[in-house]
PDB file of N, CA and C in Angstrom:
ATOM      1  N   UNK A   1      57.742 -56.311 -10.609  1.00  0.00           N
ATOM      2  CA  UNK A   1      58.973 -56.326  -9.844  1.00  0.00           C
ATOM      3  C   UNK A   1      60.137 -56.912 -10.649  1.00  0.00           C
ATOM      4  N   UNK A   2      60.283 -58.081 -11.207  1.00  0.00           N
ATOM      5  CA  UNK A   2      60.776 -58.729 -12.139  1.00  0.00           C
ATOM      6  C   UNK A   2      62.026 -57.334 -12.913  1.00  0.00           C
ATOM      7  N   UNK A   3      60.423 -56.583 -13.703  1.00  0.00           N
ATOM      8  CA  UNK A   3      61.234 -55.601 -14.617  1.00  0.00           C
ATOM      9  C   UNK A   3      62.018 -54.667 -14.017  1.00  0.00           C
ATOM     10  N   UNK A   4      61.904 -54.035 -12.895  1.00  0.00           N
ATOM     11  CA  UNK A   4      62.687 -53.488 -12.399  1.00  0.00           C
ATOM     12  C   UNK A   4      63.924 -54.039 -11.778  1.00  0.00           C
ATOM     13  N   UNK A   5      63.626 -55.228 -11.738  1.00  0.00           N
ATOM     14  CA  UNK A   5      65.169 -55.578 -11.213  1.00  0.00           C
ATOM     15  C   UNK A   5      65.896 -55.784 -12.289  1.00  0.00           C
ATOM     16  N   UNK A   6      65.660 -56.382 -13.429  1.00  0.00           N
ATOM     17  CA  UNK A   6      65.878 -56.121 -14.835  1.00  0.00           C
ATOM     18  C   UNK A   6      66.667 -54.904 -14.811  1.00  0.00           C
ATOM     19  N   UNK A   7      66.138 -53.428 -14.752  1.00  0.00           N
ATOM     20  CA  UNK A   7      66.704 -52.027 -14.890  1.00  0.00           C
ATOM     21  C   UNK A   7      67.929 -52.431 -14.114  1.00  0.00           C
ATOM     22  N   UNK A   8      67.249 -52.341 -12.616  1.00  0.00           N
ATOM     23  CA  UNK A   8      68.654 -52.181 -11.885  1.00  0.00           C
ATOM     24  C   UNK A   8      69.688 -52.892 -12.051  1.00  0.00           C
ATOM     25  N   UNK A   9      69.675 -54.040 -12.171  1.00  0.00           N
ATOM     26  CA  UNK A   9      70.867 -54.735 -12.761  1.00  0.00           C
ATOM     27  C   UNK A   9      71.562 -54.393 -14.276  1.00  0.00           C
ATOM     28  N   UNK A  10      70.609 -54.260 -15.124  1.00  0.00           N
ATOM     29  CA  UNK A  10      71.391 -53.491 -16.338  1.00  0.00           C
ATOM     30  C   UNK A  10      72.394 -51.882 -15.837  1.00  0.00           C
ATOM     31  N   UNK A  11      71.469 -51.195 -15.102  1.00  0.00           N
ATOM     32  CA  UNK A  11      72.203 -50.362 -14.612  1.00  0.00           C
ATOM     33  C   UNK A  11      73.708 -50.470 -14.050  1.00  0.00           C
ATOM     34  N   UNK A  12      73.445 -51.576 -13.093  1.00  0.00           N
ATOM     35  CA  UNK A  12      74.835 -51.834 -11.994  1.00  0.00           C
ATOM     36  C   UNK A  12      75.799 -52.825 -13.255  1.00  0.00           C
ATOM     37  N   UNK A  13      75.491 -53.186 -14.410  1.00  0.00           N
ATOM     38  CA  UNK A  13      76.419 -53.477 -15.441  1.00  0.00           C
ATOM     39  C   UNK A  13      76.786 -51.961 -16.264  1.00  0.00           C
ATOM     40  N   UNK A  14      76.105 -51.234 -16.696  1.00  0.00           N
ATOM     41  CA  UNK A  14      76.417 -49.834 -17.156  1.00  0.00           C
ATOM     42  C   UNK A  14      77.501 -49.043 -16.037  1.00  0.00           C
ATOM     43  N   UNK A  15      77.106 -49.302 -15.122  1.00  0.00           N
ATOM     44  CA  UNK A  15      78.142 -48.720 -13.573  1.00  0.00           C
ATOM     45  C   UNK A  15      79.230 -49.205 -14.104  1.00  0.00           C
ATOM     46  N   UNK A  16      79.144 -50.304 -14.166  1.00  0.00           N
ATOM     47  CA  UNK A  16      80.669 -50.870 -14.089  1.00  0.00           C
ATOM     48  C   UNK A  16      81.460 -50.462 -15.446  1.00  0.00           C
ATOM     49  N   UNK A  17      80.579 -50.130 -16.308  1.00  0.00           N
ATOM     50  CA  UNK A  17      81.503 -50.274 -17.666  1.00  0.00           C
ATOM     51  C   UNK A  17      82.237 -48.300 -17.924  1.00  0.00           C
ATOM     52  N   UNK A  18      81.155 -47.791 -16.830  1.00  0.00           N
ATOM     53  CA  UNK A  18      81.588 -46.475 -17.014  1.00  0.00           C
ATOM     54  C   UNK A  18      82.802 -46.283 -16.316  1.00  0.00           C
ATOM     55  N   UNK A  19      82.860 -46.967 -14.736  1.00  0.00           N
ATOM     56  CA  UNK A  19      84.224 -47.092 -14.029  1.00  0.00           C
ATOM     57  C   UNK A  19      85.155 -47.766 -14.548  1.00  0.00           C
ATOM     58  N   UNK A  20      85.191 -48.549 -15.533  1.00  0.00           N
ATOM     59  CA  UNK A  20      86.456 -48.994 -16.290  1.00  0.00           C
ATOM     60  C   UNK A  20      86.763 -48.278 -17.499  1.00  0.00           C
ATOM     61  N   UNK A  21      85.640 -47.669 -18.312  1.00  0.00           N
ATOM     62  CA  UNK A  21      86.012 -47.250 -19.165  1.00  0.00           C
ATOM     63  C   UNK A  21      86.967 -45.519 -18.543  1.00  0.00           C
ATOM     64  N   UNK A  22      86.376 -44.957 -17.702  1.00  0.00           N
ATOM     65  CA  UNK A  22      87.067 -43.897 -17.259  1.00  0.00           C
ATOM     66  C   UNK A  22      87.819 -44.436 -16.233  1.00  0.00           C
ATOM     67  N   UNK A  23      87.803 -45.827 -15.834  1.00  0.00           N
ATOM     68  CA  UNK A  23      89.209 -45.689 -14.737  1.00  0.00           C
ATOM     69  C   UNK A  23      88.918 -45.337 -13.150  1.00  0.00           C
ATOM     70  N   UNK A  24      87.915 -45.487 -12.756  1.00  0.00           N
ATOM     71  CA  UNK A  24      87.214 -44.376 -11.457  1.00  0.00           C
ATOM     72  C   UNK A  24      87.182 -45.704 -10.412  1.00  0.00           C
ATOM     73  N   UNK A  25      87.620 -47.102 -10.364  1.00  0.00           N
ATOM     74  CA  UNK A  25      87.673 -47.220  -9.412  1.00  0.00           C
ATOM     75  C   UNK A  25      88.833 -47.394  -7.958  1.00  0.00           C
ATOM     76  N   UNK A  26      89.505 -46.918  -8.210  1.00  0.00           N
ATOM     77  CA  UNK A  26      90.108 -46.289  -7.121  1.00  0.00           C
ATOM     78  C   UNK A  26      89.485 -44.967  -6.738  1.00  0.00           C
ATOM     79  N   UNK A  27      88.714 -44.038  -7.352  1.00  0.00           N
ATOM     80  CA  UNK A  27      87.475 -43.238  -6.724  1.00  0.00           C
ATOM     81  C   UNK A  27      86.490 -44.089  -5.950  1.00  0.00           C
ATOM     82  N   UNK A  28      85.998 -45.206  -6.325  1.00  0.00           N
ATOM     83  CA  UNK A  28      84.377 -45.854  -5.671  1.00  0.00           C
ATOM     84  C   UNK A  28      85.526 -46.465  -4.859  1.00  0.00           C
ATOM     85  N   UNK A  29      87.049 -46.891  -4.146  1.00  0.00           N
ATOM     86  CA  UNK A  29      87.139 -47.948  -3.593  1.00  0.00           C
ATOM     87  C   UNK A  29      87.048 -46.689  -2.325  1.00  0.00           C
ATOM     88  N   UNK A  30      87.830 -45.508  -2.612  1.00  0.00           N
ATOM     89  CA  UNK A  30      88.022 -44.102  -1.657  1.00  0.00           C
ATOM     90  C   UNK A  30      86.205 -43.795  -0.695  1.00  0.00           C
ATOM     91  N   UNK A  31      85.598 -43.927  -2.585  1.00  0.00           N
ATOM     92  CA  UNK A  31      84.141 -43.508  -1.286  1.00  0.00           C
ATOM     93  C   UNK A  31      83.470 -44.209  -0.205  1.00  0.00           C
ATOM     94  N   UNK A  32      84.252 -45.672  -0.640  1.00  0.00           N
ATOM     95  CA  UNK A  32      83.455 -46.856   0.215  1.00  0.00           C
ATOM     96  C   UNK A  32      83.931 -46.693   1.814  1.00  0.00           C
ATOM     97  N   UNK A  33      84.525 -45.540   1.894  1.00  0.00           N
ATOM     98  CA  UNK A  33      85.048 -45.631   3.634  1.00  0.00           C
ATOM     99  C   UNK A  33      84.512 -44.091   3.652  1.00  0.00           C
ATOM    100  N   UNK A  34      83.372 -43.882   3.053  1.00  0.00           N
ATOM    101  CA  UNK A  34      82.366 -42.174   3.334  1.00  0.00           C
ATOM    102  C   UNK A  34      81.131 -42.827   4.402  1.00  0.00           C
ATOM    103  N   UNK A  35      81.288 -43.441   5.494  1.00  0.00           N
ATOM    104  CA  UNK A  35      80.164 -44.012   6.085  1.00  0.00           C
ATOM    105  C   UNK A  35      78.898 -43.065   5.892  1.00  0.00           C
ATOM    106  N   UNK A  36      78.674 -42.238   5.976  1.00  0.00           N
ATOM    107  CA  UNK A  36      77.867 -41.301   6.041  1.00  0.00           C
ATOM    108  C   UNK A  36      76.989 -41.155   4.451  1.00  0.00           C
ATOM    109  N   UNK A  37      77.944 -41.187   3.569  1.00  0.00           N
ATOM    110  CA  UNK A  37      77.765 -41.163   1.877  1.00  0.00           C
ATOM    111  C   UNK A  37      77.172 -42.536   1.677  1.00  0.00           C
ATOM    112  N   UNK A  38      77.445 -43.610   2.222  1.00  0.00           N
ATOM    113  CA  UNK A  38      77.165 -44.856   1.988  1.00  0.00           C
ATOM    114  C   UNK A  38      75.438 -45.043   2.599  1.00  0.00           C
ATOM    115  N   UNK A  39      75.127 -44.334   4.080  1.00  0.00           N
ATOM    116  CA  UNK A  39      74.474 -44.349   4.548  1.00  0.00           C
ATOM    117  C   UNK A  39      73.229 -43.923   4.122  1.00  0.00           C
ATOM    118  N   UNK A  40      73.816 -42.587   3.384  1.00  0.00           N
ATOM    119  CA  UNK A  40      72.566 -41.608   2.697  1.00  0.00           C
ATOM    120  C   UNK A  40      72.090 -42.874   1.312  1.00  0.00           C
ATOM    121  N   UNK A  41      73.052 -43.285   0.541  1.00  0.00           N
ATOM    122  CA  UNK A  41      72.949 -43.926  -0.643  1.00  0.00           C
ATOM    123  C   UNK A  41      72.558 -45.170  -0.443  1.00  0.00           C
ATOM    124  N   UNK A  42      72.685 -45.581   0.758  1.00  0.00           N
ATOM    125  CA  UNK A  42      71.588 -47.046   1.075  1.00  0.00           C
ATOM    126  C   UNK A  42      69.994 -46.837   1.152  1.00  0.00           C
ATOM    127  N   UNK A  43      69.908 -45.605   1.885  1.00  0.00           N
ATOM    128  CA  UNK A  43      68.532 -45.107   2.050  1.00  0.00           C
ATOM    129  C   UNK A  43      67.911 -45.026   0.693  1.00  0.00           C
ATOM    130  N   UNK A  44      68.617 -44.294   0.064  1.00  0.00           N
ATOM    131  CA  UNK A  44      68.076 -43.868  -0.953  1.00  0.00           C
ATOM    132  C   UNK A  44      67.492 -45.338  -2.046  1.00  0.00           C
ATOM    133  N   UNK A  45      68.721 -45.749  -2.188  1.00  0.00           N
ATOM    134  CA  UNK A  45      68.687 -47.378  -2.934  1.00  0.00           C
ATOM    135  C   UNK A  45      67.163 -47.945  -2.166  1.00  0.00           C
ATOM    136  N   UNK A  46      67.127 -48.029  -1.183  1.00  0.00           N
ATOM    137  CA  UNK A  46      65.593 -48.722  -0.235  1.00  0.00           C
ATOM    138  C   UNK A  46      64.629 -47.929  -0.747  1.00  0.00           C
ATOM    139  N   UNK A  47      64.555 -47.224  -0.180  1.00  0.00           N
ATOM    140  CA  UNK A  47      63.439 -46.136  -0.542  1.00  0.00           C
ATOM    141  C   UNK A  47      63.035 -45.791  -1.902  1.00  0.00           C
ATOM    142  N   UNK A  48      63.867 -45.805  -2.879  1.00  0.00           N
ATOM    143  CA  UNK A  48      63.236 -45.576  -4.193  1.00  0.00           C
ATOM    144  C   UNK A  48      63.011 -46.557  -4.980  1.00  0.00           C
ATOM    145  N   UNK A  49      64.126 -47.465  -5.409  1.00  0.00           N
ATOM    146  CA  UNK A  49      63.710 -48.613  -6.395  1.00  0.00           C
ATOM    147  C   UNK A  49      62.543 -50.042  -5.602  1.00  0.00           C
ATOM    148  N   UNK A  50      63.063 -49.954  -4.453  1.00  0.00           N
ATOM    149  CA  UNK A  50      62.842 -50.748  -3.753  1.00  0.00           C
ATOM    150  C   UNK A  50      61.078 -50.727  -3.094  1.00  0.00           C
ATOM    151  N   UNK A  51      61.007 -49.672  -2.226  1.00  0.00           N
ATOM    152  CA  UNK A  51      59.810 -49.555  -1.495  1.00  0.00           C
ATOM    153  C   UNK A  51      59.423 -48.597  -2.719  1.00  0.00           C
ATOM    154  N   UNK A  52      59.556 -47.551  -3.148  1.00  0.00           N
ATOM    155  CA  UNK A  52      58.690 -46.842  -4.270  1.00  0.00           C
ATOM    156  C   UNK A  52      58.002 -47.387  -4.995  1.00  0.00           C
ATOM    157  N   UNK A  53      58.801 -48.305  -5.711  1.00  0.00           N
ATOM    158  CA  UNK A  53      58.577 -49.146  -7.291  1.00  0.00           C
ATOM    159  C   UNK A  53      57.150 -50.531  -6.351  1.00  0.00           C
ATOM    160  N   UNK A  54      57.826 -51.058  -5.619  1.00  0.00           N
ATOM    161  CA  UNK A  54      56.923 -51.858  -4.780  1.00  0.00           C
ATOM    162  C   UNK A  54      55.535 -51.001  -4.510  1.00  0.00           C
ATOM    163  N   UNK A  55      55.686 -50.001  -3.877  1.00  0.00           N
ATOM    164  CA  UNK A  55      53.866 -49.706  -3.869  1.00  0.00           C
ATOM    165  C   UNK A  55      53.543 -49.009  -4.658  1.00  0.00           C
ATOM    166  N   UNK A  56      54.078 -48.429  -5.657  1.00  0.00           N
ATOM    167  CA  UNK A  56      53.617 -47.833  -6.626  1.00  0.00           C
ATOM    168  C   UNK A  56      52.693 -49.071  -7.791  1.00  0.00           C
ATOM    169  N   UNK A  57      53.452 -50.058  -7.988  1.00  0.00           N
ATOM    170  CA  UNK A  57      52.948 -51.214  -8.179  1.00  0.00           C
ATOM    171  C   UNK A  57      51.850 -51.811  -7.308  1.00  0.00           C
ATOM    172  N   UNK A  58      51.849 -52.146  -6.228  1.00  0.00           N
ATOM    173  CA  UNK A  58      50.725 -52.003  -5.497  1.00  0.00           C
ATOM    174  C   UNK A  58      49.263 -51.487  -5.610  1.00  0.00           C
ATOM    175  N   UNK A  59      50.096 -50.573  -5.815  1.00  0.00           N
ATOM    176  CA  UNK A  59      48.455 -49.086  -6.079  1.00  0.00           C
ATOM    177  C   UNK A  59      48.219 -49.428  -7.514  1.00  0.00           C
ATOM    178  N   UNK A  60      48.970 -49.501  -8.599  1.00  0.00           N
ATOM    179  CA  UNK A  60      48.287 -50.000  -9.748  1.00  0.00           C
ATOM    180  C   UNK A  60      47.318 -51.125  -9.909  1.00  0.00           C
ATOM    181  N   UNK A  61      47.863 -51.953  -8.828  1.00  0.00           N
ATOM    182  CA  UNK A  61      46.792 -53.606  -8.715  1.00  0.00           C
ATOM    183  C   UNK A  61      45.822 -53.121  -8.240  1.00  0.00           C
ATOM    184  N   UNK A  62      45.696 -52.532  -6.955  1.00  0.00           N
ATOM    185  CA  UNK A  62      44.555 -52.084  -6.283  1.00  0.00           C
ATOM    186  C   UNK A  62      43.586 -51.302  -6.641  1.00  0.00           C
ATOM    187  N   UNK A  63      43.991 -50.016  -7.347  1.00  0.00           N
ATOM    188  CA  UNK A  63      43.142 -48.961  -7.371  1.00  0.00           C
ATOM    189  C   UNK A  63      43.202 -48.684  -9.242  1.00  0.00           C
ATOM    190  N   UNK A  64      42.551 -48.255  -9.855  1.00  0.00           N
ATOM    191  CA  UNK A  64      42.307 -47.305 -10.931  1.00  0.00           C
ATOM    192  C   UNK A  64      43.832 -46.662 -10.998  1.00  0.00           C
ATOM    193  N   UNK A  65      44.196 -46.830 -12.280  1.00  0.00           N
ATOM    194  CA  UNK A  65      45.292 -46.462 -12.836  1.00  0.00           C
ATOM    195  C   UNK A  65      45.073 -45.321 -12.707  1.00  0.00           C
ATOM    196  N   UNK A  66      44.252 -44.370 -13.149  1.00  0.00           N
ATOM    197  CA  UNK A  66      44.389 -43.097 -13.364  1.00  0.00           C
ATOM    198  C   UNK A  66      44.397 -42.311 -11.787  1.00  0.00           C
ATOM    199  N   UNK A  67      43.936 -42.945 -11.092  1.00  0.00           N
ATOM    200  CA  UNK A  67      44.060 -42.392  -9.518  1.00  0.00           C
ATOM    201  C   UNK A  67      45.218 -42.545  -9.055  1.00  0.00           C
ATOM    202  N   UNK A  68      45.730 -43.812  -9.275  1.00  0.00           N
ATOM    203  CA  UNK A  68      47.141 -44.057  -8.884  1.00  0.00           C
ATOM    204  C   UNK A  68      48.586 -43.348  -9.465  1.00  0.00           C
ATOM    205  N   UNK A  69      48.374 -43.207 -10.825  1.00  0.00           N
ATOM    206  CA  UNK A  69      49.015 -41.884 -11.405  1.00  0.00           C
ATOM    207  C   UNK A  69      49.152 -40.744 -11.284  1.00  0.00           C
ATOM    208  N   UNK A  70      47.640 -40.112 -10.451  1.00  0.00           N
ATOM    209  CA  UNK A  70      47.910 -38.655 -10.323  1.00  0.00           C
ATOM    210  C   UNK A  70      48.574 -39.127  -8.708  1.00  0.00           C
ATOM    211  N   UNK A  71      48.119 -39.965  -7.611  1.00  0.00           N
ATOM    212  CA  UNK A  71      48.801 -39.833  -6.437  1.00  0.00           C
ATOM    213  C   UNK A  71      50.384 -40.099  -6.815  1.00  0.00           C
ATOM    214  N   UNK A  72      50.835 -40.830  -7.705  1.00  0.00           N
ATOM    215  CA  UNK A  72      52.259 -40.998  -7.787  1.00  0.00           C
ATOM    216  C   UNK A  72      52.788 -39.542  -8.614  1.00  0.00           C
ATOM    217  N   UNK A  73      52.276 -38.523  -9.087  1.00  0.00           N
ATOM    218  CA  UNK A  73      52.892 -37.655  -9.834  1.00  0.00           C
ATOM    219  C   UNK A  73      52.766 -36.947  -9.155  1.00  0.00           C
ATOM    220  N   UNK A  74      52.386 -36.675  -7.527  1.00  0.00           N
ATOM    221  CA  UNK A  74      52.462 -36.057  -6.794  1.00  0.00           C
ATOM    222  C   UNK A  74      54.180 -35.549  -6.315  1.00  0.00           C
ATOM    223  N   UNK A  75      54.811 -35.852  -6.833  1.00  0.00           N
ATOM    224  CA  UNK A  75      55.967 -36.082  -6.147  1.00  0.00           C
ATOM    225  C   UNK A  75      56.573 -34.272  -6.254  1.00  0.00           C
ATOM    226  N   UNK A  76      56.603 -33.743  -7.448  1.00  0.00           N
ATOM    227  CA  UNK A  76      56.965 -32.111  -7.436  1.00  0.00           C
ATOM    228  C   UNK A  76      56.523 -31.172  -6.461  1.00  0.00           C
ATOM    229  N   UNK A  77      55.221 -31.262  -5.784  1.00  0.00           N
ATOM    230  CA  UNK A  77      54.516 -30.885  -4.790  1.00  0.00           C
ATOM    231  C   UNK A  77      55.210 -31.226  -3.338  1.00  0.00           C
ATOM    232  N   UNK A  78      55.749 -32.863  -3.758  1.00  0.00           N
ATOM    233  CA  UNK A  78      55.836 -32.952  -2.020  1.00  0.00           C
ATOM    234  C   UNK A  78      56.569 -32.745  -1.763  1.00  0.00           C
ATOM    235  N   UNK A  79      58.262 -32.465  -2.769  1.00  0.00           N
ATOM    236  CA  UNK A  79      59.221 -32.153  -2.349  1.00  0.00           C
ATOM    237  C   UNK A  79      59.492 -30.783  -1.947  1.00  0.00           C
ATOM    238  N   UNK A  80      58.683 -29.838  -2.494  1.00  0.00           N
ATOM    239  CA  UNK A  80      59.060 -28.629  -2.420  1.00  0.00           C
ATOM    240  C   UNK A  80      59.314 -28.215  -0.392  1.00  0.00           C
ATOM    241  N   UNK A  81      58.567 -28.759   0.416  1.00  0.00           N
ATOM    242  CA  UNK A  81      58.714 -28.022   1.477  1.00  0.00           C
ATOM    243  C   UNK A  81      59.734 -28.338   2.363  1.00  0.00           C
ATOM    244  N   UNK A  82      60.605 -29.861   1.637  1.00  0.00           N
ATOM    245  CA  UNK A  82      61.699 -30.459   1.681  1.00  0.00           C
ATOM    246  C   UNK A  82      62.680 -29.789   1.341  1.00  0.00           C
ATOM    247  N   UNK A  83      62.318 -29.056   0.092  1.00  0.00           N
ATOM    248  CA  UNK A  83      63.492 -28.108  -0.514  1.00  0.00           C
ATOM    249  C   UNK A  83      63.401 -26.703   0.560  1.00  0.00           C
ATOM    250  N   UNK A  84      62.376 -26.265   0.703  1.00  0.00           N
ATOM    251  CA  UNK A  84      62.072 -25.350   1.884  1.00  0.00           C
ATOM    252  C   UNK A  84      63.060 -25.037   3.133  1.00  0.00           C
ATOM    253  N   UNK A  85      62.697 -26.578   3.636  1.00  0.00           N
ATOM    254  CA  UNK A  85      63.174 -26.974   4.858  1.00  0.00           C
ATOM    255  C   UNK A  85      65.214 -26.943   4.876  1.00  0.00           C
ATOM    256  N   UNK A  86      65.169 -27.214   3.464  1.00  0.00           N
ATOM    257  CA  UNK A  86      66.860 -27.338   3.266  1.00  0.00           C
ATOM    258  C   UNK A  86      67.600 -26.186   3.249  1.00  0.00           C
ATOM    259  N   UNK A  87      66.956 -24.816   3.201  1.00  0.00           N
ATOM    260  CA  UNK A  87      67.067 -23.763   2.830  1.00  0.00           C
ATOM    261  C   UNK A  87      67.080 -23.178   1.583  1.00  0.00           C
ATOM    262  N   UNK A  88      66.865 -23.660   0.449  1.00  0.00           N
ATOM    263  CA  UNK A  88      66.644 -23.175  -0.751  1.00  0.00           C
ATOM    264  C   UNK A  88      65.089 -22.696  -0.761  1.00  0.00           C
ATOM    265  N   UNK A  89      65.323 -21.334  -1.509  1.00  0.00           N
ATOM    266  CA  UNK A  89      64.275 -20.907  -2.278  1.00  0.00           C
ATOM    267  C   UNK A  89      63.420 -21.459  -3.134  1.00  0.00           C
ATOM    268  N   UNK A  90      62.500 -21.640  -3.478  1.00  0.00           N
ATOM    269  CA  UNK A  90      61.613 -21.768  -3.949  1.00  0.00           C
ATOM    270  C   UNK A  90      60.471 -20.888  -4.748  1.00  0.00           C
ATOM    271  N   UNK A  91      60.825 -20.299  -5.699  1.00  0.00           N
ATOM    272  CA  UNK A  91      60.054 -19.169  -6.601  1.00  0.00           C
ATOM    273  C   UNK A  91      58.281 -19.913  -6.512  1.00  0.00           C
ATOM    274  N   UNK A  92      57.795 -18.622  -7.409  1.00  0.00           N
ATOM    275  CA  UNK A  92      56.456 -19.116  -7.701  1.00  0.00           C
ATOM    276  C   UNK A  92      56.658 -19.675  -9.084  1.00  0.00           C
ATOM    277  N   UNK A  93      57.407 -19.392  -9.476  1.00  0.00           N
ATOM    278  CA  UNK A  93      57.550 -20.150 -10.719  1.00  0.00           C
ATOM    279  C   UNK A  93      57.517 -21.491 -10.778  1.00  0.00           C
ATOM    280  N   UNK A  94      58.219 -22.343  -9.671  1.00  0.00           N
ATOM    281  CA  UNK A  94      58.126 -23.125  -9.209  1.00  0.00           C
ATOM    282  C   UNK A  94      57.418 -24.341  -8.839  1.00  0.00           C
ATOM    283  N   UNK A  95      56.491 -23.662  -8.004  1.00  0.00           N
ATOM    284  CA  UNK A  95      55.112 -24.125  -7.074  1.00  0.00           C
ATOM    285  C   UNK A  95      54.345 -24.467  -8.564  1.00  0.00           C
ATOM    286  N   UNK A  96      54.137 -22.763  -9.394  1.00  0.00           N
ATOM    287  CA  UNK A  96      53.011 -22.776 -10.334  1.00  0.00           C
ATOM    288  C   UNK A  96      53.533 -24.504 -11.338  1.00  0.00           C
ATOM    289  N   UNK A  97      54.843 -24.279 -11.460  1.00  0.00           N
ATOM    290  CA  UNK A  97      55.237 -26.016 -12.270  1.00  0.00           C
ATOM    291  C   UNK A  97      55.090 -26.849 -12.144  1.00  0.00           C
ATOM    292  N   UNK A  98      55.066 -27.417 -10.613  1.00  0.00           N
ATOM    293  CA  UNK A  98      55.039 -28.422 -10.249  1.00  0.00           C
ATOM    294  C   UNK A  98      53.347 -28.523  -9.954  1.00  0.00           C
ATOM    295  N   UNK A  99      52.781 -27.629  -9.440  1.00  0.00           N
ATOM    296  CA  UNK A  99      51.185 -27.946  -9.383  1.00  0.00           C
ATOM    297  C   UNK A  99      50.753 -28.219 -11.310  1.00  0.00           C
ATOM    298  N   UNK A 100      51.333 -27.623 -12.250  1.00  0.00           N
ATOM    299  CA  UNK A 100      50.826 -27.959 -13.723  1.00  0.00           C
ATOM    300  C   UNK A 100      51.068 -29.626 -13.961  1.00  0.00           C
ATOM    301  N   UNK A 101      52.212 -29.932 -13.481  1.00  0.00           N
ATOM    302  CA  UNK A 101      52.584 -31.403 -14.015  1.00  0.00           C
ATOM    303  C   UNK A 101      52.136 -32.170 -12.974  1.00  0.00           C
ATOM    304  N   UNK A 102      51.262 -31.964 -12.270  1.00  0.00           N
ATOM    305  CA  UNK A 102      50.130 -32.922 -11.158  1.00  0.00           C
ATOM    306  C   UNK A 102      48.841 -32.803 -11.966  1.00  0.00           C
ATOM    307  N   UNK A 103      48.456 -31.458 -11.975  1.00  0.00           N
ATOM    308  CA  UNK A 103      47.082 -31.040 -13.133  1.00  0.00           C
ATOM    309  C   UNK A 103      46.887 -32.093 -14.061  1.00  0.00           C
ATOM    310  N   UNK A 104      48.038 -31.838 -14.735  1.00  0.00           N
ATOM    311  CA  UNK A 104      48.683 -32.349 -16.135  1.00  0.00           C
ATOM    312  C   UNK A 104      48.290 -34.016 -16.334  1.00  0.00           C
ATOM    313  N   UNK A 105      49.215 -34.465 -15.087  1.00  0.00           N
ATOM    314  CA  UNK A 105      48.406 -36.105 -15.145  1.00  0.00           C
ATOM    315  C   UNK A 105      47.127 -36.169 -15.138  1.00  0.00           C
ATOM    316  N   UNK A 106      46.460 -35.353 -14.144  1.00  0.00           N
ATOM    317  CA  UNK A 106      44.867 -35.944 -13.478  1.00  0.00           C
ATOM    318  C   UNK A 106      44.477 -35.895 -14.746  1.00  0.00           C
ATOM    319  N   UNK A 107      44.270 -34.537 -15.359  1.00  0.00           N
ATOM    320  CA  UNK A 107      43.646 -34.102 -16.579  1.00  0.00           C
ATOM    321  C   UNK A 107      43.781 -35.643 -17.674  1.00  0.00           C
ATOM    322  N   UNK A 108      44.938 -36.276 -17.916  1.00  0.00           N
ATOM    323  CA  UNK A 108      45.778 -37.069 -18.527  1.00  0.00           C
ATOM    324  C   UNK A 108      44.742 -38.194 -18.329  1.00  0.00           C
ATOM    325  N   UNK A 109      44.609 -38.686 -16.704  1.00  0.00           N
ATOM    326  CA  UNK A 109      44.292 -39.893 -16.113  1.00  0.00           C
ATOM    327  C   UNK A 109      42.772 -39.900 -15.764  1.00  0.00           C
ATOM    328  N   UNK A 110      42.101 -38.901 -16.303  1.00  0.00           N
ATOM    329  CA  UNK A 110      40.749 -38.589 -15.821  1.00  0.00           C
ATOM    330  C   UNK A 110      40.297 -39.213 -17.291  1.00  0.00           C
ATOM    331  N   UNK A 111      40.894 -38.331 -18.636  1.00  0.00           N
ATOM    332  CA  UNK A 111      40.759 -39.056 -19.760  1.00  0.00           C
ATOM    333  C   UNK A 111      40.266 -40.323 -20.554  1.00  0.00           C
TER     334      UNK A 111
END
């Protein structure tokens, strides 16, 4: 946990140096009244660095790395019916990719 907060904070210093170096915040002061934009981007902030990184870590303590790797590289698979649901297409080209780079780990993590 440590290291990731590490990232994120290096990150939210990189943020800042990109909005001064280009000048953009009077853009971030405009978006901060997008309740809706803010709303989606809180979720997101929780849900990924936060609860992701947390049990993904989790499952590494608990279980066999290599099990816990292929369930976390699951992620190309699960989005697709998300993308589905949004109305985008979805080729077989697709499906066939995202099932290779799940393969891909186990094969990897079975090793």
């Amino acid at each position: 946990m440590p290291a990731t907060q590490i990232r994120v904070l290096a990150g939210i210093a990189g943020f800042a140096v990109v909005l001064t170096v280009a000048r953009w915040w009077r853009n971030l002061a405009g978006a901060l009244h997008d309740r809706l934009a803010l709303g989606y981007t809180t979720a997101g902030a929780l849900l990924g660095p936060c609860i992701g990184v947390a049990l993904s870590l989790y499952a590494v303590t608990h279980a066999h790395a290599g099990v816990a790797a292929s369930i976390m590289s699951t992620t190309p698979i699960l989005i697709i019916p998300i993308v589905i649901a949004r109305g985008e297409r979805v080729g077989l080209e697709g499906v066939i990719g995202a099932a290779c780079a799940v393969a891909g780990v186990a094969l990897l993590a079975a090793a």
